[in-house]
Protein backbone atom coordinates (compact mmCIF):
# COMPACT_ATOMS: atom_id res chain seq x y z
CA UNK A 1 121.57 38.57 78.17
CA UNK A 2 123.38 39.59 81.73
CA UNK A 3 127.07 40.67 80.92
CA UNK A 4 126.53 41.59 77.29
CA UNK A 5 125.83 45.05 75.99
CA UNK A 6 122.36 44.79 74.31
CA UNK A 7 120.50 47.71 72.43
CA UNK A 8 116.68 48.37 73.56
CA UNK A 9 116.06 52.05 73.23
CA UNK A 10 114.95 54.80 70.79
CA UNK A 11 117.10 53.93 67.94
CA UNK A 12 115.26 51.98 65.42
CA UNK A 13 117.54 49.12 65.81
CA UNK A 14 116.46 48.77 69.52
CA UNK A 15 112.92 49.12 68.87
CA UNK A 16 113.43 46.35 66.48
CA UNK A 17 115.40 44.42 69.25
CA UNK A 18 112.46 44.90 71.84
CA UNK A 19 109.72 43.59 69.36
CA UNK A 20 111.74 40.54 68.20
CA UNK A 21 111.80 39.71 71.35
CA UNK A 22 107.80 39.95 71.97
CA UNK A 23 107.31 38.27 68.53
CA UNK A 24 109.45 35.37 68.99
CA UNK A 25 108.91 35.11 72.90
CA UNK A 26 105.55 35.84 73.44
CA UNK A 27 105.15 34.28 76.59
CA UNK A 28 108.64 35.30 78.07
CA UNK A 29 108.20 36.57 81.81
CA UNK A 30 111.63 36.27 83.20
CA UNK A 31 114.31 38.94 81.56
CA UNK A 32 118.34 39.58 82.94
CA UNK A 33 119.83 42.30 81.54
CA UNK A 34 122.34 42.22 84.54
CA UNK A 35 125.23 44.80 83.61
CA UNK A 36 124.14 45.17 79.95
CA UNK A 37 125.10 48.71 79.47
CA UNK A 38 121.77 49.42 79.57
CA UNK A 39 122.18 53.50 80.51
CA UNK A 40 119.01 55.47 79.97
CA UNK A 41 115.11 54.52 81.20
CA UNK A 42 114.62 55.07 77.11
CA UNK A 43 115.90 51.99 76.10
CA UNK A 44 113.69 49.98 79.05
CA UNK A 45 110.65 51.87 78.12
CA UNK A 46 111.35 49.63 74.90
CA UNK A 47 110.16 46.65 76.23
CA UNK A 48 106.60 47.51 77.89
CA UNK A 49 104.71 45.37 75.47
CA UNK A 50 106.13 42.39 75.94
CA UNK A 51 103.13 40.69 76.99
CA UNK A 52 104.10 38.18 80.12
CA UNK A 53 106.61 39.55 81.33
CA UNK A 54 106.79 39.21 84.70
CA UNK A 55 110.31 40.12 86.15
CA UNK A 56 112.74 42.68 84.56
CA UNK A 57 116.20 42.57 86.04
CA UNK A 58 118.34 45.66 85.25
CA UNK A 59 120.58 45.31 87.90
CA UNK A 60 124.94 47.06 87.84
CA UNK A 61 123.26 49.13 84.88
CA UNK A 62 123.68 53.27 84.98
CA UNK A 63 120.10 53.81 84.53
CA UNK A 64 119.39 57.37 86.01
CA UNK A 65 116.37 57.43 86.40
CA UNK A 66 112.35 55.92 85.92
CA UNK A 67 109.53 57.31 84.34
CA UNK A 68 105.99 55.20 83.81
CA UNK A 69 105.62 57.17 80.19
CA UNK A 70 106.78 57.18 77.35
CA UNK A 71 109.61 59.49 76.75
CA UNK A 72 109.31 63.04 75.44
CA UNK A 73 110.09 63.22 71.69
CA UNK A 74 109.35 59.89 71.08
CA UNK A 75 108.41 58.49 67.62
CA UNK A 76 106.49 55.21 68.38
CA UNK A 77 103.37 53.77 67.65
CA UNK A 78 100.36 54.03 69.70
CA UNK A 79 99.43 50.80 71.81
CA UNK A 80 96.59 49.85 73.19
CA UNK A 81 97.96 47.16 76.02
CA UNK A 82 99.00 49.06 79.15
CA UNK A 83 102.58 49.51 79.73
CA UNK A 84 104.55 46.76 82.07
CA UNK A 85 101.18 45.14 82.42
CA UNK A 86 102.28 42.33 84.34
CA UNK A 87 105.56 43.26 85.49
CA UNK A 88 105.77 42.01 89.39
CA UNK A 89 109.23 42.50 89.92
CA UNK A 90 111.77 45.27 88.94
CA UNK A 91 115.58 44.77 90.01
CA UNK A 92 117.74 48.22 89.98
CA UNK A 93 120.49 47.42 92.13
CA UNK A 94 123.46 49.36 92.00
CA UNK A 95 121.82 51.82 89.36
CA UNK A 96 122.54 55.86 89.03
CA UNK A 97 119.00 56.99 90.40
CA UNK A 98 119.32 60.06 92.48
CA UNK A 99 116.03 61.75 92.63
CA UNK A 100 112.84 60.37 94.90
CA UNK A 101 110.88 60.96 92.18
CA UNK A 102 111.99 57.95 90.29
CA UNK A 103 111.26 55.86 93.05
CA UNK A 104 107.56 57.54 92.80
CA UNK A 105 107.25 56.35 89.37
CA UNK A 106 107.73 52.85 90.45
CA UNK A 107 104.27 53.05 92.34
CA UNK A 108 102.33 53.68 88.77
CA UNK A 109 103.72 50.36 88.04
CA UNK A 110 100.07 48.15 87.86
CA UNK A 111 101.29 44.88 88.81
CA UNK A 112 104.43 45.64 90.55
CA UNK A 113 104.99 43.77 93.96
CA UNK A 114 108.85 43.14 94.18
CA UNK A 115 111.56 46.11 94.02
CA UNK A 116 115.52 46.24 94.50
CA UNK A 117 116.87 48.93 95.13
CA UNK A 118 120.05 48.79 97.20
CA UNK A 119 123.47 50.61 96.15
CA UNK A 120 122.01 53.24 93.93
CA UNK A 121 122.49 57.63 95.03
CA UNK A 122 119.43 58.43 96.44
CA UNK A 123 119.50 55.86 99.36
CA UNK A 124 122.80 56.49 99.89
CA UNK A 125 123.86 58.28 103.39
CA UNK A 126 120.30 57.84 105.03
CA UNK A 127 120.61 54.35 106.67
CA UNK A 128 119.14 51.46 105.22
CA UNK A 129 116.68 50.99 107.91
CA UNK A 130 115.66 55.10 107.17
CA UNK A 131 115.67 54.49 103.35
CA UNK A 132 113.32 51.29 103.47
CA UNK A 133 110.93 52.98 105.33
CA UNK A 134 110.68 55.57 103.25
CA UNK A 135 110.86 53.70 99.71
CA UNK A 136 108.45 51.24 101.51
CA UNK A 137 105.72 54.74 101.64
CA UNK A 138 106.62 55.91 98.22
CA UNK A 139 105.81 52.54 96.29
CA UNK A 140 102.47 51.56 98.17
CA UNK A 141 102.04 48.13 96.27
CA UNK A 142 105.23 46.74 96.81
CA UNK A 143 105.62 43.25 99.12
CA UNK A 144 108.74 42.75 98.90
CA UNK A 145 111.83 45.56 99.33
CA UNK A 146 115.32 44.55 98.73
CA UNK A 147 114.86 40.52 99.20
CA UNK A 148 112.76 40.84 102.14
CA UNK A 149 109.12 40.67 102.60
CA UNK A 150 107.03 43.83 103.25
CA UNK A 151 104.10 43.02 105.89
CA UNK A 152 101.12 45.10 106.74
CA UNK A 153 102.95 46.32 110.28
CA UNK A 154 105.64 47.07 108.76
CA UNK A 155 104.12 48.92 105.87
CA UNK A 156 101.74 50.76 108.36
CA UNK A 157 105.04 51.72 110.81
CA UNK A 158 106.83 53.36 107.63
CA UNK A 159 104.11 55.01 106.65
CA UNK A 160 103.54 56.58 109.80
CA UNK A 161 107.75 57.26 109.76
CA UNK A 162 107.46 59.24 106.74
CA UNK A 163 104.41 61.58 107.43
CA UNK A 164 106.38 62.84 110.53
CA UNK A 165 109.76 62.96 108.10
CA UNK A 166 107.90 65.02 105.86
CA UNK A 167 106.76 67.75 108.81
CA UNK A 168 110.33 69.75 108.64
CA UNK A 169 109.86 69.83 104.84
CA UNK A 170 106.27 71.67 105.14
CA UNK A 171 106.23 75.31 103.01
CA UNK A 172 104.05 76.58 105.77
CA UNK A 173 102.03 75.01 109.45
CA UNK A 174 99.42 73.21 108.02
CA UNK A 175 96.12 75.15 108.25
CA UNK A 176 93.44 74.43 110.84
CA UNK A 177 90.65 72.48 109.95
CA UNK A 178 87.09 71.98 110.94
CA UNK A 179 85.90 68.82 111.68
CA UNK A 180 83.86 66.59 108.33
CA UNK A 181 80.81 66.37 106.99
CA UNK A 182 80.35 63.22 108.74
CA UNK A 183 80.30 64.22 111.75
CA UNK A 184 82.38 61.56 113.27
CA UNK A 185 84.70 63.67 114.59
CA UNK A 186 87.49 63.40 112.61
CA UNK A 187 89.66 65.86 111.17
CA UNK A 188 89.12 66.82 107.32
CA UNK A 189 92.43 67.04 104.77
CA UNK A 190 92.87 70.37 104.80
CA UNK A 191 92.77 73.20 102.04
CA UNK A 192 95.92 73.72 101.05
CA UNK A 193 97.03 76.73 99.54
CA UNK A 194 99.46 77.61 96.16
CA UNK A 195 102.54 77.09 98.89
CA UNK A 196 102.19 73.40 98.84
CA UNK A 197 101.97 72.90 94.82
CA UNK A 198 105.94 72.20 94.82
CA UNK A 199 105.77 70.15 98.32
CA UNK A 200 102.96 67.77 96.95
CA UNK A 201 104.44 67.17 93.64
CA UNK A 202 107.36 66.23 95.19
CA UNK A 203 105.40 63.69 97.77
CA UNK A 204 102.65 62.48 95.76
CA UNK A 205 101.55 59.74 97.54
CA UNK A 206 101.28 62.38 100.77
CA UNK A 207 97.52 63.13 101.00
CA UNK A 208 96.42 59.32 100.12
CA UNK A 209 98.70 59.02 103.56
CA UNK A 210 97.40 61.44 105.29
CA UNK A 211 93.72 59.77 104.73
CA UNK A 212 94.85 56.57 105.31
CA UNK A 213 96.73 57.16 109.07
CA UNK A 214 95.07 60.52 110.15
CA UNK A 215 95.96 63.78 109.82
CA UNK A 216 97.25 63.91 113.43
CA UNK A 217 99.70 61.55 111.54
CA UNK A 218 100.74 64.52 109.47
CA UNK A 219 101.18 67.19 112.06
CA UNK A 220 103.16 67.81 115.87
CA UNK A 221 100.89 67.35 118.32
CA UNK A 222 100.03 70.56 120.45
CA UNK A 223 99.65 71.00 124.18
CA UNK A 224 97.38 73.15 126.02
CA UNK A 225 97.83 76.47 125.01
CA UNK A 226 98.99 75.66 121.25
CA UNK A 227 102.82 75.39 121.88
CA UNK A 228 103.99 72.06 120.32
CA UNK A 229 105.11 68.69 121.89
CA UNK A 230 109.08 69.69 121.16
CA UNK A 231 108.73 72.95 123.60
CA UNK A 232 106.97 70.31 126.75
CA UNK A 233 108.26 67.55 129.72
CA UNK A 234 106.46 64.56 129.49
CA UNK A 235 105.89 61.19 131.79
CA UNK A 236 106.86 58.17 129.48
CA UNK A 237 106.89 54.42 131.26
CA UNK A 238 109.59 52.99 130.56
CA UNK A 239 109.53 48.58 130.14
CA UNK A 240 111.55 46.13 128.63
CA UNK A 241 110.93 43.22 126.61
CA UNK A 242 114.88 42.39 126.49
CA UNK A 243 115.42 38.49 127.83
CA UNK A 244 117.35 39.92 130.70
CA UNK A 245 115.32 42.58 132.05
CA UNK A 246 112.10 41.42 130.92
CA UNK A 247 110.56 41.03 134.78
CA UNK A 248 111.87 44.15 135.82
CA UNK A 249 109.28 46.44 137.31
CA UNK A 250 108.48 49.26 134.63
CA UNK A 251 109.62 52.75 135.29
CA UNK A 252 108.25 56.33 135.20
CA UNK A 253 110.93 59.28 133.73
CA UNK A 254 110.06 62.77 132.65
CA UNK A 255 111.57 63.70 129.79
CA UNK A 256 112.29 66.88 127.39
CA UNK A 257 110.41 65.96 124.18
CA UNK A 258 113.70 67.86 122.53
CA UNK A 259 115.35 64.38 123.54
CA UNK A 260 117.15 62.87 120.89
CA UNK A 261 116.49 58.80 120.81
CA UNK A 262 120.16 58.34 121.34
CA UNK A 263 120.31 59.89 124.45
CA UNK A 264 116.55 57.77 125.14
CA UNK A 265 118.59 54.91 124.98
CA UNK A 266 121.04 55.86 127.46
CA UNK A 267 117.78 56.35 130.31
CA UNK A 268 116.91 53.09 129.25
CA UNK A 269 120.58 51.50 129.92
CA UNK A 270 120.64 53.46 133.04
CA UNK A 271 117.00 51.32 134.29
CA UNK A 272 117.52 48.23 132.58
CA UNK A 273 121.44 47.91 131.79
CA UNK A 274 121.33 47.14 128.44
CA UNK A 275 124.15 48.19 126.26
CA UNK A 276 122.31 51.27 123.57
CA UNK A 277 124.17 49.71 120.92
CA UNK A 278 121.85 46.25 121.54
CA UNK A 279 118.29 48.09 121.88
CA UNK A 280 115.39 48.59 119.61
CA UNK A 281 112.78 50.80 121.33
CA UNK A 282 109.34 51.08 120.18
CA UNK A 283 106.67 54.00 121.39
CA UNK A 284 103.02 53.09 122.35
CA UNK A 285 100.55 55.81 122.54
CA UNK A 286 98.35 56.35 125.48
CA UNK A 287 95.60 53.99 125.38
CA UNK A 288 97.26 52.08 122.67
CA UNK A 289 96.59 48.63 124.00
CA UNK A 290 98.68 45.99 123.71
CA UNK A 291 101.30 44.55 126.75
CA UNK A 292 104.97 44.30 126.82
CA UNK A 293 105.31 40.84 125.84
CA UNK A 294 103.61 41.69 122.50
CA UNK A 295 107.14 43.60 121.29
CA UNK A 296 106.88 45.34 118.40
CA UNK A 297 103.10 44.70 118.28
CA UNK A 298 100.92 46.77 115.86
CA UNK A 299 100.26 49.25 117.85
CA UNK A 300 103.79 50.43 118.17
CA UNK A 301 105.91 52.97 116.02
CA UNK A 302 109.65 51.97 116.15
CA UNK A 303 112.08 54.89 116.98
CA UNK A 304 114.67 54.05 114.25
CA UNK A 305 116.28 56.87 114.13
CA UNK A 306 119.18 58.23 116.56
CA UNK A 307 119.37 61.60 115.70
CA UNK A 308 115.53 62.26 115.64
CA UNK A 309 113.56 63.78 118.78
CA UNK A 310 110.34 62.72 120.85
CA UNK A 311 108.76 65.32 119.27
CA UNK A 312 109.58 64.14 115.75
CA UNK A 313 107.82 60.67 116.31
CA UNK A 314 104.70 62.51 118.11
CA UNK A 315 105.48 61.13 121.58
CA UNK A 316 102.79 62.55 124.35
CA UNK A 317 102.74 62.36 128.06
CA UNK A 318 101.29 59.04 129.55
CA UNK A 319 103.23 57.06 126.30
CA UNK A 320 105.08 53.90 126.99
CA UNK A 321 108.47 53.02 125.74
CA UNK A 322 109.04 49.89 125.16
CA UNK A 323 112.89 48.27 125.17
CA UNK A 324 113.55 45.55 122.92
CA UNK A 325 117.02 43.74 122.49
CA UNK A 326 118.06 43.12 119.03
CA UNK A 327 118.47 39.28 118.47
CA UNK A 328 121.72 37.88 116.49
CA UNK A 329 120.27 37.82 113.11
CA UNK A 330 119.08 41.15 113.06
CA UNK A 331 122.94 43.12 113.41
């Protein structure tokens, strides 16, 4: 059906459309509707019972947005069979979504593994490598973002990214908390008050985060005295995992954790003399195990950002930075 303008939604004909097509393809799991003129989430919510299907394609159509409900106003019967039951893989390339909360309503998807999402407003301007991690924290099932498989480090590294993205959107310093019930010593989620109703609407997926990575995941770690990591110097070690510089004796630098990651790079050139443009750094906690032949290993948060500070990705004194040269396929 790619390239044709078909008719799915709330007009009778389309519901009519939608069903023929469950009646007289029952067991249909692959569907293109490739620059249809499909425009409104409407006429897709029109095709939920189709039984198998397995991958929806709605790609070059101005679809503005996603909702996992049925729309408001409409006249349709009620069904049993849940919605999209077995839909793995949903294609919206080069579609009109603009808000994140359409890409939140991908998540309630039950089955959904697959997602495409490239091209469309609300990724647009942030960086793809920004944008996946994010998309990649809203839509916890997914596998697979934008042709390329998801893995468990990388899902765990974006996760991570997006807590500390979300700490300059905060209503108000999250409160203290006491330690659990269980006594193990770990932080409880804190209370939080009627401030945070619009911030956690908007992030729904934020406190199953926050359980899942920590709360110290969630928040800017504080020195002695309660001023925050941003206002501090701190020791970093500095090594490389670049082919080049690889044997070179790690070094020690004390830094501002105000430093952007741009200007990072340019201490690292300045040890190891490796162009910025060519690096990928990566921060390991203190105590974080690992070595520096184990590159981006899972105990390692990538600093993907330029603009973003030591602070922002929770860097503490005794961290190690780790320098990592970007091989041809990956530019």
């Amino acid at each position: 059906l790619g390239d044709h303008p078909v008719s799915l939604g709330s007009r009778p004909a389309g519901f009519e459309t939608a069903r023929d097509l469950a009646a007289t393809f029952p067991a249909l799991r692959s569907l293109l509707l490739e620059n249809s003129g499909v425009e409104a989430w409407e006429d897709v919510w029109a095709l939920r019972d189709l039984p198998k299907l397995e991958v929806l394609s709605l790609n070059r159509n101005p679809i503005d947005k996603v909702r996992y409900a049925a729309p408001p106003g409409a006249e349709d019967e009620e069904s049993s069979a849940t919605p999209f039951a077995c839909l793995r893989s949903l294609f919206l390339l080069e579609s009109q979504l603009a808000a994140w909360a359409d890409v939140d309503e991908c998540h309630k998807f039950p089955a959904l593994k697959e997602l495409r999402l490239q091209d469309a407003p609300v990724v647009r301007g942030i960086g793809a490598s920004v944008a996946r991690q994010i998309i990649i924290a809203r839509v916890g099932s997914i596998t697979a973002l934008n042709g390329a498989s998801v893995s468990k480090r990388e899902r765990e590294a974006g996760e991570r990214y997006y807590l500390r993205h979300l700490i300059e959107s905060y209503p108000e310093p999250l409160p203290a908390v006491a330690e659990d019930a269980e006594g193990d010593g770990s932080p409880a989620l804190p209370q939080l008050g009627v401030k945070w109703a619009s911030f956690l609407a908007s992030n729904p997926r934020w406190r199953t985060l926050v359980a899942a990575h920590g709360l110290h995941s969630a928040q800017l770690p504080r020195a002695e005295g309660g001023k925050t990591l941003a206002m501090q110097l701190v020791n970093l070690t500095l090594q490389s995992s670049a082919g080049e510089s690889i044997d070179a004796a790690p070094a020690t630098r004390k830094l501002p954790t105000s430093l952007t990651v741009a200007k990072l790079k340019l201490v690292c050139t300045q040890v190891f003399k490796l162009d910025p443009n060519k690096q990928r750094l990566f921060y390991k906690s203190p105590g974080g195990g690992g070595d520096k032949s184990d590159g981006a290993d899972a105990f390692m948060d990538e600093l993907t950002d330029d603009l973003r500070t030591l602070a922002f990705y929770g860097v503490a004194d005794g961290g190690t930075v780790v320098m990592d040269e970007w091989a041809p396929t990956d530019t």
